[in-house]
Protein backbone atom coordinates (compact mmCIF):
# COMPACT_ATOMS: atom_id res chain seq x y z
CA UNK A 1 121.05 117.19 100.90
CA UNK A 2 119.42 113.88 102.57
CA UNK A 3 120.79 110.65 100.82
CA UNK A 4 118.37 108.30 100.74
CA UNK A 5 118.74 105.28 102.36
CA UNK A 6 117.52 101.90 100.52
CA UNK A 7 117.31 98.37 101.38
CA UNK A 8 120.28 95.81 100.27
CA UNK A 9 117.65 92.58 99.73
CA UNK A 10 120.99 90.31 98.75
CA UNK A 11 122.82 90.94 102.00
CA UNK A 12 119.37 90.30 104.08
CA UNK A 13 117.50 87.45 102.70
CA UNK A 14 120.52 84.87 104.45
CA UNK A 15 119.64 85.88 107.24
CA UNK A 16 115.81 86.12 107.34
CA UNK A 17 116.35 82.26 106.17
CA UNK A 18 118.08 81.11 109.35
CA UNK A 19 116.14 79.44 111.27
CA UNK A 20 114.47 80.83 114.54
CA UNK A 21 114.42 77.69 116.57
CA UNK A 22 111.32 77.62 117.52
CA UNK A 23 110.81 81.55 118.83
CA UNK A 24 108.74 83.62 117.43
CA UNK A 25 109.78 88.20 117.06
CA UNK A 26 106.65 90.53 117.93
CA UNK A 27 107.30 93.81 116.44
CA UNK A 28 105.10 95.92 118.75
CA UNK A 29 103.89 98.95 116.81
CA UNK A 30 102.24 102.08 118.48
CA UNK A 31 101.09 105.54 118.19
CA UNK A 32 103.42 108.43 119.83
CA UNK A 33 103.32 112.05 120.78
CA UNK A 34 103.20 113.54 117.65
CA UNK A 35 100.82 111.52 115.75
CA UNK A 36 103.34 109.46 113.90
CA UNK A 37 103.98 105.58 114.62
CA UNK A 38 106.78 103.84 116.81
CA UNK A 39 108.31 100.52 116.95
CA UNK A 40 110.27 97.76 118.27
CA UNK A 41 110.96 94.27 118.66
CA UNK A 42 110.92 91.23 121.52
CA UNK A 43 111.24 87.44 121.21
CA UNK A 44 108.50 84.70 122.56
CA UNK A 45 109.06 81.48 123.17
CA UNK A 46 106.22 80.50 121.47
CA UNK A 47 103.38 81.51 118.59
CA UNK A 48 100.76 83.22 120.83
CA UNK A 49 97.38 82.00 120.22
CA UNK A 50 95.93 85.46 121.01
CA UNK A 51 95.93 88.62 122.32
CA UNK A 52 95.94 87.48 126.47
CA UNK A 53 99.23 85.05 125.29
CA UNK A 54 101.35 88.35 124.94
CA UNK A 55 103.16 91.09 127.37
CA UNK A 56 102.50 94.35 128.34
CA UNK A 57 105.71 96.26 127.50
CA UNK A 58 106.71 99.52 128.40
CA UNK A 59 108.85 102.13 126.63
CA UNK A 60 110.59 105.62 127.49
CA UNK A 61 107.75 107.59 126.85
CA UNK A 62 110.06 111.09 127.16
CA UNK A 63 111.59 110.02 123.55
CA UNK A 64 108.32 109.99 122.14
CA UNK A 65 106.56 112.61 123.77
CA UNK A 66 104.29 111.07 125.79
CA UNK A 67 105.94 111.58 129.18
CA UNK A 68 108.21 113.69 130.92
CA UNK A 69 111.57 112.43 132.04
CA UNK A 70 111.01 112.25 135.64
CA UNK A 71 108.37 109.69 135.15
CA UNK A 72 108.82 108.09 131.41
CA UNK A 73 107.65 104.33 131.85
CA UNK A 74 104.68 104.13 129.15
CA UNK A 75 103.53 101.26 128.62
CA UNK A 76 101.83 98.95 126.06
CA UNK A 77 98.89 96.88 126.16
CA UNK A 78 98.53 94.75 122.75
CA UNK A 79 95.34 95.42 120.92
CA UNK A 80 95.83 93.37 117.88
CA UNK A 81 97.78 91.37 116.29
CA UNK A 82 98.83 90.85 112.51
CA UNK A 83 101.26 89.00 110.24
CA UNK A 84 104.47 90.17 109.69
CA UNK A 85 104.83 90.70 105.95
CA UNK A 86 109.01 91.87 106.61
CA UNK A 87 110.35 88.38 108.89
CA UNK A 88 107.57 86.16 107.55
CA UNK A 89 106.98 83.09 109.12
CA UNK A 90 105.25 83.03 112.19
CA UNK A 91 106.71 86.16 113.27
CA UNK A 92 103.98 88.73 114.12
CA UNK A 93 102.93 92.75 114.43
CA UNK A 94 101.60 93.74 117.49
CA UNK A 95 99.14 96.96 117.01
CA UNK A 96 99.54 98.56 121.04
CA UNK A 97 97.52 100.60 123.22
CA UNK A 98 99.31 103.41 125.39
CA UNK A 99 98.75 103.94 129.13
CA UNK A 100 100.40 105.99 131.73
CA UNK A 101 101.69 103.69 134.90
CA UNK A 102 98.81 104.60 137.49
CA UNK A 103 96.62 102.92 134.21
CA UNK A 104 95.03 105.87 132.59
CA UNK A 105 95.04 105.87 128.40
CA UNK A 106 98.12 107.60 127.55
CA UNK A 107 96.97 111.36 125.67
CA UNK A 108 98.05 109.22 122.58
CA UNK A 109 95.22 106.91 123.44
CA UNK A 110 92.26 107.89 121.18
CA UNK A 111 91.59 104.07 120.97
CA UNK A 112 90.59 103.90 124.64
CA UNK A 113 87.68 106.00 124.80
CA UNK A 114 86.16 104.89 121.12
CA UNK A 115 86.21 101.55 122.11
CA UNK A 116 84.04 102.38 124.86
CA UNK A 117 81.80 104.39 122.12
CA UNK A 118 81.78 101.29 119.62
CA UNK A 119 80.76 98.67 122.78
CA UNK A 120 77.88 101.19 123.75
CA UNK A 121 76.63 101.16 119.93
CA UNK A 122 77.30 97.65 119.15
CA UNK A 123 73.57 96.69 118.32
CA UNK A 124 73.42 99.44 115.31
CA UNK A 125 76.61 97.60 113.93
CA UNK A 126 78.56 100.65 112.55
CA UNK A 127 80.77 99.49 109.74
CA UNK A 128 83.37 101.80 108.17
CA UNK A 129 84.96 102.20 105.26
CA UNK A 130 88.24 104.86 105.14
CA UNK A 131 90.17 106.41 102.04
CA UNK A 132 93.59 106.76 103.07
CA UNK A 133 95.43 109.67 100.69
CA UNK A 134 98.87 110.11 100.91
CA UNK A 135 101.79 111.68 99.21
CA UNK A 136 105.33 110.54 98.41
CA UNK A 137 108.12 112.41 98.50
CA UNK A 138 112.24 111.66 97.82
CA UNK A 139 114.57 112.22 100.90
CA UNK A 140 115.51 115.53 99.50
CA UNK A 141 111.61 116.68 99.95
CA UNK A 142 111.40 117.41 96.82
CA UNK A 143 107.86 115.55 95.48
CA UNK A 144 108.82 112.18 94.27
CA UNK A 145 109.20 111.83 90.08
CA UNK A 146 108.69 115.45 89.72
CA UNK A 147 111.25 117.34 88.00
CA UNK A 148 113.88 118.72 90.27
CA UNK A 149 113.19 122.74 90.67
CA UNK A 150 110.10 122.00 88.65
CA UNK A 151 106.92 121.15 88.20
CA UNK A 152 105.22 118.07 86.31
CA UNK A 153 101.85 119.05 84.02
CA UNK A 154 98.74 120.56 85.67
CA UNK A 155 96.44 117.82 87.21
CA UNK A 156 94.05 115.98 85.14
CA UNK A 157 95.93 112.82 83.75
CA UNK A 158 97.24 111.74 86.86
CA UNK A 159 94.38 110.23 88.71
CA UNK A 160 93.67 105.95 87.83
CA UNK A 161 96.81 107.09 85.48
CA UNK A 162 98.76 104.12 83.51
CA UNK A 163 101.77 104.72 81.71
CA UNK A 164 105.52 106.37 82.23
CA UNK A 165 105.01 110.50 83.37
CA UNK A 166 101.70 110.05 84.66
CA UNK A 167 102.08 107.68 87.67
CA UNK A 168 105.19 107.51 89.81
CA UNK A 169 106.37 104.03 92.18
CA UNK A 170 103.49 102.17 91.40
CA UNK A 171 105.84 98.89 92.28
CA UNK A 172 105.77 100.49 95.92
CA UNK A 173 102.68 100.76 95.92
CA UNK A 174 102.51 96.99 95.12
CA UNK A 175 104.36 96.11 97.42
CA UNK A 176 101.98 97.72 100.26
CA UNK A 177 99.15 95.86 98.80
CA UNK A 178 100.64 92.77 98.85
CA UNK A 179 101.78 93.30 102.57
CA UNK A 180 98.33 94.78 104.07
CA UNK A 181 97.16 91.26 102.20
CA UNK A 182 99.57 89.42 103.64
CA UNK A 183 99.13 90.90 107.10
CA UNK A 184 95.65 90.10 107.47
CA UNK A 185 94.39 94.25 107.00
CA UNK A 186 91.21 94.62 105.69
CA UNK A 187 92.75 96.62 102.59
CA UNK A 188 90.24 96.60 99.78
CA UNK A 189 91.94 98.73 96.80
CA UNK A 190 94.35 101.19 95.72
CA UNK A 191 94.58 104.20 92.79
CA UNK A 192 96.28 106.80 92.21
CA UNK A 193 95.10 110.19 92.85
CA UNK A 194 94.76 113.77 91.30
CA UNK A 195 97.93 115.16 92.13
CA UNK A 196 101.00 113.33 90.65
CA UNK A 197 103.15 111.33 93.77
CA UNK A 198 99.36 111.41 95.38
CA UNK A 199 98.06 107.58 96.06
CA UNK A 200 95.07 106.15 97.69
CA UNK A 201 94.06 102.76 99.31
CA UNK A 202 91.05 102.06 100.84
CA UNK A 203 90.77 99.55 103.84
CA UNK A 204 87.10 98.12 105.23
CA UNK A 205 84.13 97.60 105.60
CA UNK A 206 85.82 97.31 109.06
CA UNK A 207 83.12 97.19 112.28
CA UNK A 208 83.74 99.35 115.14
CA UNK A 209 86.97 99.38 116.74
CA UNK A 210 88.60 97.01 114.05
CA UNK A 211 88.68 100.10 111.65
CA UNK A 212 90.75 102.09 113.25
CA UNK A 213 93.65 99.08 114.09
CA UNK A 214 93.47 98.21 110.21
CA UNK A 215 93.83 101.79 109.21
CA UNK A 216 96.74 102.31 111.32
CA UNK A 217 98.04 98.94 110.81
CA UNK A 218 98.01 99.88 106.86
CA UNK A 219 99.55 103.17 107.66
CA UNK A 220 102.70 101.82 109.42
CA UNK A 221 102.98 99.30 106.60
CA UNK A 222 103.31 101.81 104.11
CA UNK A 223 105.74 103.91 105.95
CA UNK A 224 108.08 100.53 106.62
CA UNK A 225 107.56 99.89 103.18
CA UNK A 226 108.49 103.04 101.69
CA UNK A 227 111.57 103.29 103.62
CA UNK A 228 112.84 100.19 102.11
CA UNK A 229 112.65 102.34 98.80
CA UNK A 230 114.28 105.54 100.95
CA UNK A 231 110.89 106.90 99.93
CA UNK A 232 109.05 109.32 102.52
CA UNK A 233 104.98 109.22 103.06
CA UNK A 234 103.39 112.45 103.87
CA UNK A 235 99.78 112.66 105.73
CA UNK A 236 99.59 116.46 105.35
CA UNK A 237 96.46 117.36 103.57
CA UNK A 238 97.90 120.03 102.14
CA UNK A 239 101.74 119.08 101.11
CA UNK A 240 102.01 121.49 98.04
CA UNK A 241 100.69 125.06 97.80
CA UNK A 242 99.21 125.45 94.83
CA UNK A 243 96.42 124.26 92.07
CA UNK A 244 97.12 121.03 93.64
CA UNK A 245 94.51 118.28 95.27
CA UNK A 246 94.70 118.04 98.73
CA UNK A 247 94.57 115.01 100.61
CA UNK A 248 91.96 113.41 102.91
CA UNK A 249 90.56 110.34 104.87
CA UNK A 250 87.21 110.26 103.31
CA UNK A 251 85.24 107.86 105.57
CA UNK A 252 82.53 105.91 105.05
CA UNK A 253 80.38 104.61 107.77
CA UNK A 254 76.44 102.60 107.84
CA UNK A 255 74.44 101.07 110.72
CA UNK A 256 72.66 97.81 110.31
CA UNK A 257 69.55 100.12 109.69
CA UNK A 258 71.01 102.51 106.99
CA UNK A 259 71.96 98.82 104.77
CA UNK A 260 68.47 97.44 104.97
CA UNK A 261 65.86 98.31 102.66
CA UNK A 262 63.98 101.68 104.18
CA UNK A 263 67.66 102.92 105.25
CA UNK A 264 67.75 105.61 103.74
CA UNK A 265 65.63 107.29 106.21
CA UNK A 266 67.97 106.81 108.96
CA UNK A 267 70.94 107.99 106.86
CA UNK A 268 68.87 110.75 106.24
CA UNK A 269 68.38 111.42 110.27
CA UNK A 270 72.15 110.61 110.86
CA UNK A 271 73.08 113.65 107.93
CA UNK A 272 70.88 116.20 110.14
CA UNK A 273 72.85 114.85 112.93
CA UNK A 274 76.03 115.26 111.68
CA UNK A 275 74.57 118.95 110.10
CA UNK A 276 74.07 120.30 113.96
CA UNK A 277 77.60 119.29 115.36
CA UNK A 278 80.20 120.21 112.09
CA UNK A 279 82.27 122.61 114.73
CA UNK A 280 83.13 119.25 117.08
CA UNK A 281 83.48 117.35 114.64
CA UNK A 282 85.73 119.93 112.27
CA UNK A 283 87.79 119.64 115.57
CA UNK A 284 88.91 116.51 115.34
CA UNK A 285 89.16 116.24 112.03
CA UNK A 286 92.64 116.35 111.13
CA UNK A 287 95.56 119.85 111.90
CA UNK A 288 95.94 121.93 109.08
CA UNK A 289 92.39 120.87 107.35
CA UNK A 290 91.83 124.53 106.71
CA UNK A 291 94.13 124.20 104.03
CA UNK A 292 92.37 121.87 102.24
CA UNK A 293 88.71 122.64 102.87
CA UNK A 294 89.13 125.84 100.93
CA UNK A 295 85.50 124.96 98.67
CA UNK A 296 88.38 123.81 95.90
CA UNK A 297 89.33 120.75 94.60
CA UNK A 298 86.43 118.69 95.35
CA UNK A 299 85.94 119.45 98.80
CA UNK A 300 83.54 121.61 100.79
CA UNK A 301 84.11 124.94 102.96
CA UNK A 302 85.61 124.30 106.54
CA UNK A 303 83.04 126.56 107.87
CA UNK A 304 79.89 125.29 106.36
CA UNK A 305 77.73 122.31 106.86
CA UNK A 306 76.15 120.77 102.87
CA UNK A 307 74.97 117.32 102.22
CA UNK A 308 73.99 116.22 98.49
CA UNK A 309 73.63 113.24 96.42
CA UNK A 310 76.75 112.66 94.23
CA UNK A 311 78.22 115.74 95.28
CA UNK A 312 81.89 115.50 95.67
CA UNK A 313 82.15 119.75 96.65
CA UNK A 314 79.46 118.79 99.85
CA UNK A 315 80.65 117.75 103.25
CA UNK A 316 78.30 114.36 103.22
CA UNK A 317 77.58 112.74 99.68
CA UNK A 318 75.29 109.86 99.45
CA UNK A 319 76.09 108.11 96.74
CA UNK A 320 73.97 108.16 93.97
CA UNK A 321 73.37 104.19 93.75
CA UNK A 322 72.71 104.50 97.59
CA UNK A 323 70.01 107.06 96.59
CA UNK A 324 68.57 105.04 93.94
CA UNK A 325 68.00 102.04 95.96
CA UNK A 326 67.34 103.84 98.86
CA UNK A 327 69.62 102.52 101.26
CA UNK A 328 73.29 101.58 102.11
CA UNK A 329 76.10 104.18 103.57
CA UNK A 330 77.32 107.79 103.44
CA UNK A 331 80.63 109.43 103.11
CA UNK A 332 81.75 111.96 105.49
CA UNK A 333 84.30 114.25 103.02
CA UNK A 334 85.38 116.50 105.63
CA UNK A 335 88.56 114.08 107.39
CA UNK A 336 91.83 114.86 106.64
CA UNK A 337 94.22 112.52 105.47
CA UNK A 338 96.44 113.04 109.12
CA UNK A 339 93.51 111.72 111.33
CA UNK A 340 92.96 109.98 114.15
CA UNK A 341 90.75 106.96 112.85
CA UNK A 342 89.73 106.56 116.44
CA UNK A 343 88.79 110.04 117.04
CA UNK A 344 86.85 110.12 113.42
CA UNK A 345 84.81 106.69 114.08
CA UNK A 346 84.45 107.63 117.60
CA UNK A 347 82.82 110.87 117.10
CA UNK A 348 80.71 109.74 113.89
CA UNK A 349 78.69 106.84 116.09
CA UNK A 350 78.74 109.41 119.16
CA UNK A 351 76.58 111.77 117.08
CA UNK A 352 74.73 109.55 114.75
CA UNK A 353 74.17 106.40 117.41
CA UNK A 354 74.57 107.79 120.96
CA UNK A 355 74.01 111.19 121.59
């Protein structure tokens, strides 16, 4: 059985209290081969103003595949940067882009081509707003607070729960909030979800390209965070078989039309848009979604296309103060919780703005 691992604060705070003389560690963060998130560390000489002020780095790419042995130089291209909530100071996080050494995007490199989406669609102004679920489990794998060979009570006090049984490691969940706050993400709230060990935050409104940096910028926070409390974070959308909630990346998204007053003719037009491409964009909507878009536990069948107003069991709800007022946003119920957010934004503005 795995032992977890947890963080000895007392032994490390000496150090991160020494002082740094001056230089300044950029924890370059990026996206590998298997969807998960990478790390590690160089010193500057100096607090880079922006992005242009630091390196491209490169990495062994056949570790992480993203390259084969023979030819394993990948290297990174910082894309943003944050504060870093673990060194403090002026140290920094460096969100990185993946390319191959004759310059094409790295496969890994969804942000590459929706960049070149959000540019071509920057007059509609797409903003975003995504709802990260996740689900926390002990080293063991076992689900973490539920009984050991067991099972906690069927769902229903769980979700927005207060109080001992019904909500588990709410102080790590704190402790994210605090450092996607710290960090400069866009994180906008948290709860806890359906299933028990099942959390949400939400990051945005976020505008083009900045959505998906934030979202994967909160991501690796919570996973650093979480191993601090030898806590593992799960993306599946379907971690427990069962009568059990699912997770997803519900995502949000308006164009400067839909949030004027009228808009809700264009989200209207955007819906039948979305209505004639669900197969594309079911595609890149998370592995293993078929699990969780079963027509159960508030989400819609993987194989049909339904829009409604407050409907949580439809594939597109408009929410019913949007349809009151007639105008503001939709939410696209169909992501998984293990997407791309570059691939989701991407493909949303490609069929509602471009194509």
């Amino acid at each position: 059985m795995a032992t977890a691992y947890t963080t000895k604060p007392n032994l490390l705070s000496h150090y991160l209290n020494l002082d740094q003389g001056g230089r300044i560690q950029a924890e370059y963060v990026w996206i590998d081969g298997d969807g998960g998130m990478r790390c590690k560390t160089t010193t500057l000489s100096k607090e880079p103003k922006d992005i242009g002020d630091l390196r491209i780095w490169d990495f062994d790419g056949s570790s992480t595949n993203q390259a084969p042995g023979g030819d394993s130089d990948v290297y990174l291209r910082p894309a943003a940067i944050f504060k870093d909530p673990f060194r403090g100071g002026s140290n920094i996080i460096v969100l990185a882009e993946c390319y191959n050494n004759d310059g094409t995007p790295n496969k890994t490199n969804y942000r590459h081509h929706a960049k070149k989406v959000m540019d071509e669609a920057k007059d509609h102004i797409p903003w975003f707003g995504l709802e990260q679920e996740y689900t926390l489990f002990d080293a063991d794998g076992s689900p973490f607070g539920w009984p050991k060979g067991g099972f906690p009570g069927p769902q229903g006090p769980y979700y927005c729960g207060v109080g001992t049984g019904k909500v588990f490691a709410r102080d790590l969940i704190e402790a994210h909030y605090r450092a996607c706050l710290y960090a400069g993400v866009n994180i906008s709230g948290i709860n806890a979800e359906v299933m028990p060990s099942q959390w949400e935050f939400q990051v945005g409104p976020c505008e083009g390209i900045s959505m998906g940096d934030h979202l994967w910028m909160a991501r690796f926070l919570l996973t650093r965070v979480a191993e601090e409390w030898g806590v593992k974070v799960s993306f599946h959308p379907k971690p427990l078989a069962g009568d059990w909630n699912g997770a997803g990346c519900h995502s949000n998204f308006s164009t400067k039309e839909m949030r004027e007053p009228g808009g809700m003719k264009f989200i209207e037009a955007a819906i039948d848009k979305l209505s004639k491409k669900h197969d594309e964009h079911i595609a890149v909507y998370g592995e293993d979604n078929d699990m969780r878009l079963t027509g159960r536990h508030e989400t819609g069948h993987i194989s049909s296309f339904s829009s409604g107003v407050a409907n949580r069991g439809a594939s597109i709800r408009i929410p019913r103060h949007v349809a009151a007022q007639g105008y503001g946003y939709l939410e696209d119920r169909r992501p998984a919780s293990n997407i791309d957010p570059y691939r989701v934004t991407g493909i949303i503005v490609e069929t509602t703005c471009i194509n």
